[in-house]
PDB file of N, CA and C in Angstrom:
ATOM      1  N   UNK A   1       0.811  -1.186   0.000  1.00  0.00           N
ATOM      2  CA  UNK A   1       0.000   0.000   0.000  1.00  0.00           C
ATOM      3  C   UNK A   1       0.861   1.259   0.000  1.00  0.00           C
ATOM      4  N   UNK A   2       2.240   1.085   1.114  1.00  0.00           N
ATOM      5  CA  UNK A   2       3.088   2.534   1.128  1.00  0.00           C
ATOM      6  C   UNK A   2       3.544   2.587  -0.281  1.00  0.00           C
ATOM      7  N   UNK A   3       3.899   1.736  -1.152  1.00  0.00           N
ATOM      8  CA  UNK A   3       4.467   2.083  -2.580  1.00  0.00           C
ATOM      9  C   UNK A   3       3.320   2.647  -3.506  1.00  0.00           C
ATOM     10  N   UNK A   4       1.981   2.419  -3.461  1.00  0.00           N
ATOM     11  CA  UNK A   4       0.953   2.459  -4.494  1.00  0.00           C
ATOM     12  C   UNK A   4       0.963   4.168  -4.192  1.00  0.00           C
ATOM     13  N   UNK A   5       0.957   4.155  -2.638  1.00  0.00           N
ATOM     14  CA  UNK A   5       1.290   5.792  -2.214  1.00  0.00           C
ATOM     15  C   UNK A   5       1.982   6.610  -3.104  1.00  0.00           C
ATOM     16  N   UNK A   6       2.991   5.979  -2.711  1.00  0.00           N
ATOM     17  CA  UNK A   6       5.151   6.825  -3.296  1.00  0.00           C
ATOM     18  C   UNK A   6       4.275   6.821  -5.050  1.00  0.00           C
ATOM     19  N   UNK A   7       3.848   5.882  -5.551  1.00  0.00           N
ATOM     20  CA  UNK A   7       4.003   5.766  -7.100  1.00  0.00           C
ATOM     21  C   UNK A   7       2.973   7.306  -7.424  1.00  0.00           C
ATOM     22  N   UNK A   8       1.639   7.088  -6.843  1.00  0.00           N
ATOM     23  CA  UNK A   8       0.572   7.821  -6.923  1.00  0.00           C
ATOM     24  C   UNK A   8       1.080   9.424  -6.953  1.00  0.00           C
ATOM     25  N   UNK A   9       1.778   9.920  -5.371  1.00  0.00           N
ATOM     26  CA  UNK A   9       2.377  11.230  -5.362  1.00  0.00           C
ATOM     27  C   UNK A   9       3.271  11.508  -6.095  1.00  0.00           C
ATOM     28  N   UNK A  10       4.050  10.671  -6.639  1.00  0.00           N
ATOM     29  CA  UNK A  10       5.289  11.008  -7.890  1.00  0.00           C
ATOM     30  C   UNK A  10       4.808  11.324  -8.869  1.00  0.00           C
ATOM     31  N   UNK A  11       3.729  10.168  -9.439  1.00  0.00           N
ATOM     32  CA  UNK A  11       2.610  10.462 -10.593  1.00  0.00           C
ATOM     33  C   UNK A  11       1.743  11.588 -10.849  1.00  0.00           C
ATOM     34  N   UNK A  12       1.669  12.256  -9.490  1.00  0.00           N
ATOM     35  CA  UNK A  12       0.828  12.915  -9.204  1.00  0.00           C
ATOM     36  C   UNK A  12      -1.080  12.756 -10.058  1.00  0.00           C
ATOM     37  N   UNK A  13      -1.136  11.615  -9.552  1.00  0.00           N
ATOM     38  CA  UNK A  13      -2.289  10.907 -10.098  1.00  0.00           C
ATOM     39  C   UNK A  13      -2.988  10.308  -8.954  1.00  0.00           C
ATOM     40  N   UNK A  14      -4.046   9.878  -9.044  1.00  0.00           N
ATOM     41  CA  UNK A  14      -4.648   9.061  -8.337  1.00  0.00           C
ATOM     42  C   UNK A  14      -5.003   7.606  -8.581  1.00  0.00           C
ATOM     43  N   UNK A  15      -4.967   6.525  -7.502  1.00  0.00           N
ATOM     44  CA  UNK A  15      -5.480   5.352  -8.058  1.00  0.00           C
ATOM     45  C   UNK A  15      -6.335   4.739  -7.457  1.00  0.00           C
ATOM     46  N   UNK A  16      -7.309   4.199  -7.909  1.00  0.00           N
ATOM     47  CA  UNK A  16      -8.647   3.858  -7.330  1.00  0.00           C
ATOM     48  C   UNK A  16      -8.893   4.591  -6.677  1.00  0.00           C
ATOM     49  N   UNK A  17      -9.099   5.741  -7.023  1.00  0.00           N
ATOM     50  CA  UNK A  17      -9.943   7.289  -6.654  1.00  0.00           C
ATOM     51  C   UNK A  17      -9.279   7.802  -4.930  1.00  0.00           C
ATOM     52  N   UNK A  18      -8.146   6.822  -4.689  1.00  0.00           N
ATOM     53  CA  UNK A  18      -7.425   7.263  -3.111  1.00  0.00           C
ATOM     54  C   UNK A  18      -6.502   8.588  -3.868  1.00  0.00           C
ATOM     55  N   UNK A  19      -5.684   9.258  -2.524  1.00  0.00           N
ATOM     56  CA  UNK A  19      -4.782  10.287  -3.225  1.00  0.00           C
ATOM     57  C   UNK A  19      -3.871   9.499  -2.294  1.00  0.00           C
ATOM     58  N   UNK A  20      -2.816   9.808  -2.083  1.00  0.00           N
ATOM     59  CA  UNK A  20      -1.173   9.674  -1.791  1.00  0.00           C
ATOM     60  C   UNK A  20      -1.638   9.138  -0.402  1.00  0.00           C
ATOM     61  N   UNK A  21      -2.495  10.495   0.593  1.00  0.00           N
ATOM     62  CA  UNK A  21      -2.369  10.580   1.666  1.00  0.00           C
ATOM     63  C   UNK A  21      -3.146   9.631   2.176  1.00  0.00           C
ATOM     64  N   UNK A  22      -4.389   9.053   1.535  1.00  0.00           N
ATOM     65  CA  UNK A  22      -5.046   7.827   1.882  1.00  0.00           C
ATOM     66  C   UNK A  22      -4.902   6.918   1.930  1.00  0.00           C
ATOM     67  N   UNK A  23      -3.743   6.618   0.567  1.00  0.00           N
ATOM     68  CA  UNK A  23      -2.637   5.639   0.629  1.00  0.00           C
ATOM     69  C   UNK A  23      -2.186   4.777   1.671  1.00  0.00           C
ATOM     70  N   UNK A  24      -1.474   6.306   2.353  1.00  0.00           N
ATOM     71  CA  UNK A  24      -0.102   5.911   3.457  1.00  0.00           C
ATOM     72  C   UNK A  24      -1.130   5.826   5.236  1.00  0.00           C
ATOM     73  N   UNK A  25      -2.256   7.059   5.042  1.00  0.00           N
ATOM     74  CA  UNK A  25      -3.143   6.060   5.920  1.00  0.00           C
ATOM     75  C   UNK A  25      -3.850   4.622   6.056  1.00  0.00           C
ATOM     76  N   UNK A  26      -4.372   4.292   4.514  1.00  0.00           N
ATOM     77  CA  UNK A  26      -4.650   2.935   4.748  1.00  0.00           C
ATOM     78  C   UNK A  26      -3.411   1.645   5.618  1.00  0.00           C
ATOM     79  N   UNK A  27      -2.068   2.549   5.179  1.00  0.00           N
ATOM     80  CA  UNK A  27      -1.033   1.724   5.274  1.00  0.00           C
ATOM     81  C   UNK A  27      -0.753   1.844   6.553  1.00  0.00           C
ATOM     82  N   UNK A  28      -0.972   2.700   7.092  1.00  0.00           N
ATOM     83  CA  UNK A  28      -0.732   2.618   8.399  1.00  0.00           C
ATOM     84  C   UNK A  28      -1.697   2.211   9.442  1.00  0.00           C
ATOM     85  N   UNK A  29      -3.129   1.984   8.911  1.00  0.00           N
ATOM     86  CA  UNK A  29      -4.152   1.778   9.671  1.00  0.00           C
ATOM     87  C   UNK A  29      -3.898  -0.405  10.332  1.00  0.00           C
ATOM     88  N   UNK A  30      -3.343  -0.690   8.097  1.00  0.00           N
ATOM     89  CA  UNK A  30      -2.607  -2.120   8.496  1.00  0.00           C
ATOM     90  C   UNK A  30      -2.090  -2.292   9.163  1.00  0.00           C
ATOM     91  N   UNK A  31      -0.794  -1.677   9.279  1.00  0.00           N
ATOM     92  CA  UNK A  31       0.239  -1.510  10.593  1.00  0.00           C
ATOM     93  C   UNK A  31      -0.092  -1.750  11.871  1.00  0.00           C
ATOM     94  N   UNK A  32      -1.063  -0.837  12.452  1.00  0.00           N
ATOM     95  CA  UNK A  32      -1.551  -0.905  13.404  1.00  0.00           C
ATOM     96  C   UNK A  32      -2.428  -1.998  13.788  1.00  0.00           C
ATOM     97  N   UNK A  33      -2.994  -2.687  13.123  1.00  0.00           N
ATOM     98  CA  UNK A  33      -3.741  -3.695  13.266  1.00  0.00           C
ATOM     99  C   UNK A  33      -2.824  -4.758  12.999  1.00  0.00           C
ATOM    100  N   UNK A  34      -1.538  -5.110  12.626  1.00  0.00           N
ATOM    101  CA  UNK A  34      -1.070  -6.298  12.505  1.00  0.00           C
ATOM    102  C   UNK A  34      -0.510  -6.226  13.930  1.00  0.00           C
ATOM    103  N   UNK A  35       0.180  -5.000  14.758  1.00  0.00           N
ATOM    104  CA  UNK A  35       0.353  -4.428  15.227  1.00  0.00           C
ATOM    105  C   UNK A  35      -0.151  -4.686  16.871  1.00  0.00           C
ATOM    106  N   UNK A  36      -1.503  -4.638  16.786  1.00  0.00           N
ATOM    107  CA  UNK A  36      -2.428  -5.133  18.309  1.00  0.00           C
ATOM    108  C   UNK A  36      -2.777  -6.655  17.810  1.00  0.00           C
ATOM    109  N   UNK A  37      -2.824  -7.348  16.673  1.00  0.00           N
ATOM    110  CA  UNK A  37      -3.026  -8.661  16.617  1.00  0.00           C
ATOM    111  C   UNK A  37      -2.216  -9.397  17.706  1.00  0.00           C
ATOM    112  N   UNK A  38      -0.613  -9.052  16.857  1.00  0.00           N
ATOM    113  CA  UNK A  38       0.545  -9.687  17.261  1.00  0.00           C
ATOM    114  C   UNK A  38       1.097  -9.229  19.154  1.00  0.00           C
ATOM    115  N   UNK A  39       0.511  -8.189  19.482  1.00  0.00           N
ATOM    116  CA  UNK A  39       0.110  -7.837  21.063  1.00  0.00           C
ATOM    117  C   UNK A  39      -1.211  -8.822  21.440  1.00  0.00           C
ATOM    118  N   UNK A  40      -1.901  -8.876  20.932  1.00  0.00           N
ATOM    119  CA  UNK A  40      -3.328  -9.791  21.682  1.00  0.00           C
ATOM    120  C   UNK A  40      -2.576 -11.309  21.597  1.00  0.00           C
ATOM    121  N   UNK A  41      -2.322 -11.495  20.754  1.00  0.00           N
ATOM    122  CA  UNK A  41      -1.429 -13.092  20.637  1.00  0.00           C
ATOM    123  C   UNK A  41      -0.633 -13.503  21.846  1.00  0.00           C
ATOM    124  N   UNK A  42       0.495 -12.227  21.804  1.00  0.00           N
ATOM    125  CA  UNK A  42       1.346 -12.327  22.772  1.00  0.00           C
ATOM    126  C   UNK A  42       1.144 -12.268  24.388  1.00  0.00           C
ATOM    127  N   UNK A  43      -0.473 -11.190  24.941  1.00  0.00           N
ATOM    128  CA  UNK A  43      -0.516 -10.965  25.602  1.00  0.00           C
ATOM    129  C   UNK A  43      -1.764 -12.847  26.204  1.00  0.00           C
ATOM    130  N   UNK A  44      -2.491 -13.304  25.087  1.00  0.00           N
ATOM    131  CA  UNK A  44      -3.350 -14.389  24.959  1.00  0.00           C
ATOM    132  C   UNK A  44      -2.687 -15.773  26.018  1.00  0.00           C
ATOM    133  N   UNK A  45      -1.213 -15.527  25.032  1.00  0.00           N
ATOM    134  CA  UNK A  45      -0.352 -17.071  25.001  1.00  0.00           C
ATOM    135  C   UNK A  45       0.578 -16.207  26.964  1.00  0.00           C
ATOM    136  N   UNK A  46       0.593 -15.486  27.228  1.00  0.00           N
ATOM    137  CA  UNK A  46       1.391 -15.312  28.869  1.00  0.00           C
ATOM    138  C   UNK A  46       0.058 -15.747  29.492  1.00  0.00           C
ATOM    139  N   UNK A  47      -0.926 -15.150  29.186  1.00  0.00           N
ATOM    140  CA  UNK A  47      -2.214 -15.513  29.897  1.00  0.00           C
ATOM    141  C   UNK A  47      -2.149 -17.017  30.460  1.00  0.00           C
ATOM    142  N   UNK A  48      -2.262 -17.881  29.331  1.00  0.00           N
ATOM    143  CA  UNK A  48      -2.198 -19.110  29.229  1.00  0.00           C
ATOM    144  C   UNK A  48      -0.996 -19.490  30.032  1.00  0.00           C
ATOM    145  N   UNK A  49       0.130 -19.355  29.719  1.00  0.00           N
ATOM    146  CA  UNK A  49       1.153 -19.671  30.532  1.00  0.00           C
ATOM    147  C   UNK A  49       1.062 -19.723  32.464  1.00  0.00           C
ATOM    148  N   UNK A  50       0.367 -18.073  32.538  1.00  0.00           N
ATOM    149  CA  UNK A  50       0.048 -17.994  33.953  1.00  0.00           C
ATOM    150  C   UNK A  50      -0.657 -19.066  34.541  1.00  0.00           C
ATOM    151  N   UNK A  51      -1.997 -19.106  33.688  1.00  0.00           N
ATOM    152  CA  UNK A  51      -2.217 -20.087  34.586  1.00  0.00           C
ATOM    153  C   UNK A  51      -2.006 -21.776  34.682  1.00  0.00           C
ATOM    154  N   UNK A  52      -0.872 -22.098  33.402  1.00  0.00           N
ATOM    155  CA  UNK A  52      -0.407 -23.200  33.954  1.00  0.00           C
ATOM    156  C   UNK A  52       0.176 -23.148  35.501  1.00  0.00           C
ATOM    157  N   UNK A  53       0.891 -22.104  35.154  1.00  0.00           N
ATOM    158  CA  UNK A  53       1.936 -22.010  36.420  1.00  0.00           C
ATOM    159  C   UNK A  53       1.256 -22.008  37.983  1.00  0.00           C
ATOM    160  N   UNK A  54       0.008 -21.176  37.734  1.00  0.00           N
ATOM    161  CA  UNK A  54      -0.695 -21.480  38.709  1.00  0.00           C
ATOM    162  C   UNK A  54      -1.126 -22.884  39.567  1.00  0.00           C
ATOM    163  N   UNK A  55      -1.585 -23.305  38.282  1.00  0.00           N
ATOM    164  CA  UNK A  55      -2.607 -24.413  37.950  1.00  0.00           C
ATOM    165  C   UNK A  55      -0.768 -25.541  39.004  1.00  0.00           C
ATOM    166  N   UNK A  56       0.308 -25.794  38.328  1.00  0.00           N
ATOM    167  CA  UNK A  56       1.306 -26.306  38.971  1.00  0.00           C
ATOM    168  C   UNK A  56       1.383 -25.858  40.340  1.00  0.00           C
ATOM    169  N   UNK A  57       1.320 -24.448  40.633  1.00  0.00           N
ATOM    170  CA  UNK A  57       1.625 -24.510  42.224  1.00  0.00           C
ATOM    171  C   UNK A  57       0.374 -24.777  43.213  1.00  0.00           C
ATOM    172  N   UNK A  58      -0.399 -24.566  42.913  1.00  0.00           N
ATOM    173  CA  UNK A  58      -1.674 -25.356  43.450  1.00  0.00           C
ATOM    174  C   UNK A  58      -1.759 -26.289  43.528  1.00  0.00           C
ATOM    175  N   UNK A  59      -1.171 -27.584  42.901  1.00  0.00           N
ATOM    176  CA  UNK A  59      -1.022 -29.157  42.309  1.00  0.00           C
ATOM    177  C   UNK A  59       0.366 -29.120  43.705  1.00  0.00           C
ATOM    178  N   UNK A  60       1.375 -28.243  43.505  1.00  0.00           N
ATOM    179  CA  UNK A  60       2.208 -28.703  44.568  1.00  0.00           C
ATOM    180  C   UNK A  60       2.257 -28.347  45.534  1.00  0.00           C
ATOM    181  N   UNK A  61       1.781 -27.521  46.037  1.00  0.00           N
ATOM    182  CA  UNK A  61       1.446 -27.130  47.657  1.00  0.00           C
ATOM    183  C   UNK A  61       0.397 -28.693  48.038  1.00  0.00           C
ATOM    184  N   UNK A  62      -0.898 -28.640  47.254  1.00  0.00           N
ATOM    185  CA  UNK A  62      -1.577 -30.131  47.864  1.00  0.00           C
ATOM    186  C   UNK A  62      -0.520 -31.537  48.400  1.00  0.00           C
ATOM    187  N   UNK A  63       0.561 -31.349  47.237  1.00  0.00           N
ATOM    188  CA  UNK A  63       1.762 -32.341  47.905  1.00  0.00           C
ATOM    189  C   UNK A  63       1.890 -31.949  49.266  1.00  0.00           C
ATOM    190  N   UNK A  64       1.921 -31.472  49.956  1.00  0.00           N
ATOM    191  CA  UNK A  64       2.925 -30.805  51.161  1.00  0.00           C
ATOM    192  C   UNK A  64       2.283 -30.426  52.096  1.00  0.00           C
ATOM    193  N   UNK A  65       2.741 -30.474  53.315  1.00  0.00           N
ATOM    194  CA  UNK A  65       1.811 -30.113  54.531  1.00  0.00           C
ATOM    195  C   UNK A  65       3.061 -30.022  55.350  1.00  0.00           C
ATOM    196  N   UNK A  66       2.448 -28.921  56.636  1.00  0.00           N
ATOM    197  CA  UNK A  66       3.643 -28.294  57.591  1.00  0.00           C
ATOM    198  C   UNK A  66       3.698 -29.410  58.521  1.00  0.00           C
ATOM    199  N   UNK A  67       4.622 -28.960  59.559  1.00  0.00           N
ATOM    200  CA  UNK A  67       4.587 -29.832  60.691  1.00  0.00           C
ATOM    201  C   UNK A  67       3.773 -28.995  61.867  1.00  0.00           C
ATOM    202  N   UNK A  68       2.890 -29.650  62.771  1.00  0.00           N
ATOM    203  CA  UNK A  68       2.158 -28.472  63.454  1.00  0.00           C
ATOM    204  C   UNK A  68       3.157 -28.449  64.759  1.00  0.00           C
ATOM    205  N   UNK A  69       4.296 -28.927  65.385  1.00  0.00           N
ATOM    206  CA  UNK A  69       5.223 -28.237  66.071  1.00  0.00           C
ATOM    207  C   UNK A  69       6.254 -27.359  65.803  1.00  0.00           C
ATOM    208  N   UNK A  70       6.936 -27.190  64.588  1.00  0.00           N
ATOM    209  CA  UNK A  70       7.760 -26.347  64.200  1.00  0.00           C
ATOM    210  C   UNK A  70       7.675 -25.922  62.407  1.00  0.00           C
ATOM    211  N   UNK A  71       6.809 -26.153  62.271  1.00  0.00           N
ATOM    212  CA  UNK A  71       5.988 -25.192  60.749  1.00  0.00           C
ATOM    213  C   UNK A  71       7.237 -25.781  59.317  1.00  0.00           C
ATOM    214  N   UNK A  72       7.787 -26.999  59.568  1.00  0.00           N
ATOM    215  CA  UNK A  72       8.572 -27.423  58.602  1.00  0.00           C
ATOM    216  C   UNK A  72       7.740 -28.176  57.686  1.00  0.00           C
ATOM    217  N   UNK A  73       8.068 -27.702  55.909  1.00  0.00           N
ATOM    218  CA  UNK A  73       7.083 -28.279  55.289  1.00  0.00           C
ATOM    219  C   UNK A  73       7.942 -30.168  54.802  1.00  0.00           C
ATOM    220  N   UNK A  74       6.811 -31.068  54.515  1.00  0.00           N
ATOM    221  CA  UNK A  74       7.007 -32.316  54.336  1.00  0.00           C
ATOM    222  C   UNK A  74       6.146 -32.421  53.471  1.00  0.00           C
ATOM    223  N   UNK A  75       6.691 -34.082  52.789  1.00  0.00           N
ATOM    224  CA  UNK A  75       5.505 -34.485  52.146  1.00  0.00           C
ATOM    225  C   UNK A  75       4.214 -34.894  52.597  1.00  0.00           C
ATOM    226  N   UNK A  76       2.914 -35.335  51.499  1.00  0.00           N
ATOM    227  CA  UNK A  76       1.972 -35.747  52.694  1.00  0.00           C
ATOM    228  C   UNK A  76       1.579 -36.631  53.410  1.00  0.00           C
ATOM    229  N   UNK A  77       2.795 -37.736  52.321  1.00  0.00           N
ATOM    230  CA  UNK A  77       2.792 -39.077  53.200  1.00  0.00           C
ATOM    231  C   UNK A  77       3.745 -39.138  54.450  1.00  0.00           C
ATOM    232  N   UNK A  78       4.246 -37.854  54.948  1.00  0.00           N
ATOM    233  CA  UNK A  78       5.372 -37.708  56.001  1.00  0.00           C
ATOM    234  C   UNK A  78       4.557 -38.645  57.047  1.00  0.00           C
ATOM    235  N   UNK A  79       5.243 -39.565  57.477  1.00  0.00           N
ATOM    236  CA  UNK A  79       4.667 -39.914  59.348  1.00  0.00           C
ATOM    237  C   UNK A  79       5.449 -39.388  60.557  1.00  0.00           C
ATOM    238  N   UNK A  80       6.744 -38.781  60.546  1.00  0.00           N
ATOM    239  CA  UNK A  80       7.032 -37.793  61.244  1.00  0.00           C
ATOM    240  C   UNK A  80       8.498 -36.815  60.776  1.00  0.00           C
ATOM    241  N   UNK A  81       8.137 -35.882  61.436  1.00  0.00           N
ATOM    242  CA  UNK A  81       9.128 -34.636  61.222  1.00  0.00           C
ATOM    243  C   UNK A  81      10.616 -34.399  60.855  1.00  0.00           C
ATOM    244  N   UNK A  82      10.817 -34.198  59.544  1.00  0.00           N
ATOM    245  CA  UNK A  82      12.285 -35.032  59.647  1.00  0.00           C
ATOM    246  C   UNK A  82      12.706 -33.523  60.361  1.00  0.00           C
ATOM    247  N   UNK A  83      12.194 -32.308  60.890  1.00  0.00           N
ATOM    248  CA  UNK A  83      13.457 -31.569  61.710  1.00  0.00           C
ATOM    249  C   UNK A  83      13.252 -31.728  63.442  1.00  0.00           C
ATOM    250  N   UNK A  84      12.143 -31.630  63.754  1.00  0.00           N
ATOM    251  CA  UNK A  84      11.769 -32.161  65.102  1.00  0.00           C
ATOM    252  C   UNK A  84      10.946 -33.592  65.940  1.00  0.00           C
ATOM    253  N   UNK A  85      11.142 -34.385  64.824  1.00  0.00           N
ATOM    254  CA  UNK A  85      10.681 -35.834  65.082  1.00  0.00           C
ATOM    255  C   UNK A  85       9.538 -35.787  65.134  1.00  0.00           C
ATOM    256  N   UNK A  86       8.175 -35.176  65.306  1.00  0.00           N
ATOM    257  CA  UNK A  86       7.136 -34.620  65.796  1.00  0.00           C
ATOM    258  C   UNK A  86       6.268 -36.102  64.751  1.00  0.00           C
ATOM    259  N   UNK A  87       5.219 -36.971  65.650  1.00  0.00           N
ATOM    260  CA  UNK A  87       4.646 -38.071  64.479  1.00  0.00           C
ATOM    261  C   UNK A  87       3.417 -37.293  64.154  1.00  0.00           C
ATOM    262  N   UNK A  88       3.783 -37.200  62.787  1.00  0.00           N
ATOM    263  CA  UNK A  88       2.393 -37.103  61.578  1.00  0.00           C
ATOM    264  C   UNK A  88       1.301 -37.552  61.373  1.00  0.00           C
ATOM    265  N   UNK A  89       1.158 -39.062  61.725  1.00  0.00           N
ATOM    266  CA  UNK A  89      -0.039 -39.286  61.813  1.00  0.00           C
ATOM    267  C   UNK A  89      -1.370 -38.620  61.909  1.00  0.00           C
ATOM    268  N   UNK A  90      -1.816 -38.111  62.957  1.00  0.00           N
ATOM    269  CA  UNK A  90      -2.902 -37.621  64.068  1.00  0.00           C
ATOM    270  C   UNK A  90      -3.032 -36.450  63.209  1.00  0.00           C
ATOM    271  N   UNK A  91      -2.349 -35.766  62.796  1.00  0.00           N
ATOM    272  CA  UNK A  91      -2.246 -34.582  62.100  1.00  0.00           C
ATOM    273  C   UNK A  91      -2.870 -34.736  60.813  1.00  0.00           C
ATOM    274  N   UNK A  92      -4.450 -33.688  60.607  1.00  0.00           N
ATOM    275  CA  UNK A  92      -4.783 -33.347  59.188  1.00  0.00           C
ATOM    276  C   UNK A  92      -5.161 -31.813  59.075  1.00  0.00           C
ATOM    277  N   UNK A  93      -4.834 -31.737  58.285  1.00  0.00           N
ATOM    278  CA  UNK A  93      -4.697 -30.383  57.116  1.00  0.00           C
ATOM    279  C   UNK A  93      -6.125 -29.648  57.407  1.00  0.00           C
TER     280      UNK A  93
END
């Protein structure tokens, strides 16, 4: 479209009834729209990403549970404390 512009104002003619300046606006109106596509894409696909990431730390905290004498995290099959011996059992979430 910017060349049909350049040709048109050199020519000093018109083509398909645009002048120069409608040209280089149409051309820039493209621009701009390839422009927020390639932003909505980009901003679409982090979206997505987030909430894998979410979606993972939610999945791994459920792994894990504290100790209720000294707040050390374990797994959830822990049966006792590997920093203060404390038994796991009796203990739910």
């Amino acid at each position: 479209m910017v060349i049909v512009g350049v040709v048109t104002a050199a020519c000093e003619k018109t083509f398909a009834g645009f002048t120069p300046i409608i040209w280089f606006l149409l051309a820039l109106c493209a621009f701009v729209g390839v422009l927020y596509m390639t932003l909505f894409r980009i901003e679409a696909r982090l979206e997505s990403k987030m909430e894998d990431y979410v979606a993972r730390s939610e999945t791994r905290t459920e792994k894990e549970k504290s100790c209720p004498s000294c707040g050390c995290k374990l797994p959830r099959n822990a049966k006792f404390c590997r920093e203060c011996g404390a038994r796991m059992e009796d203990y739910t979430p």
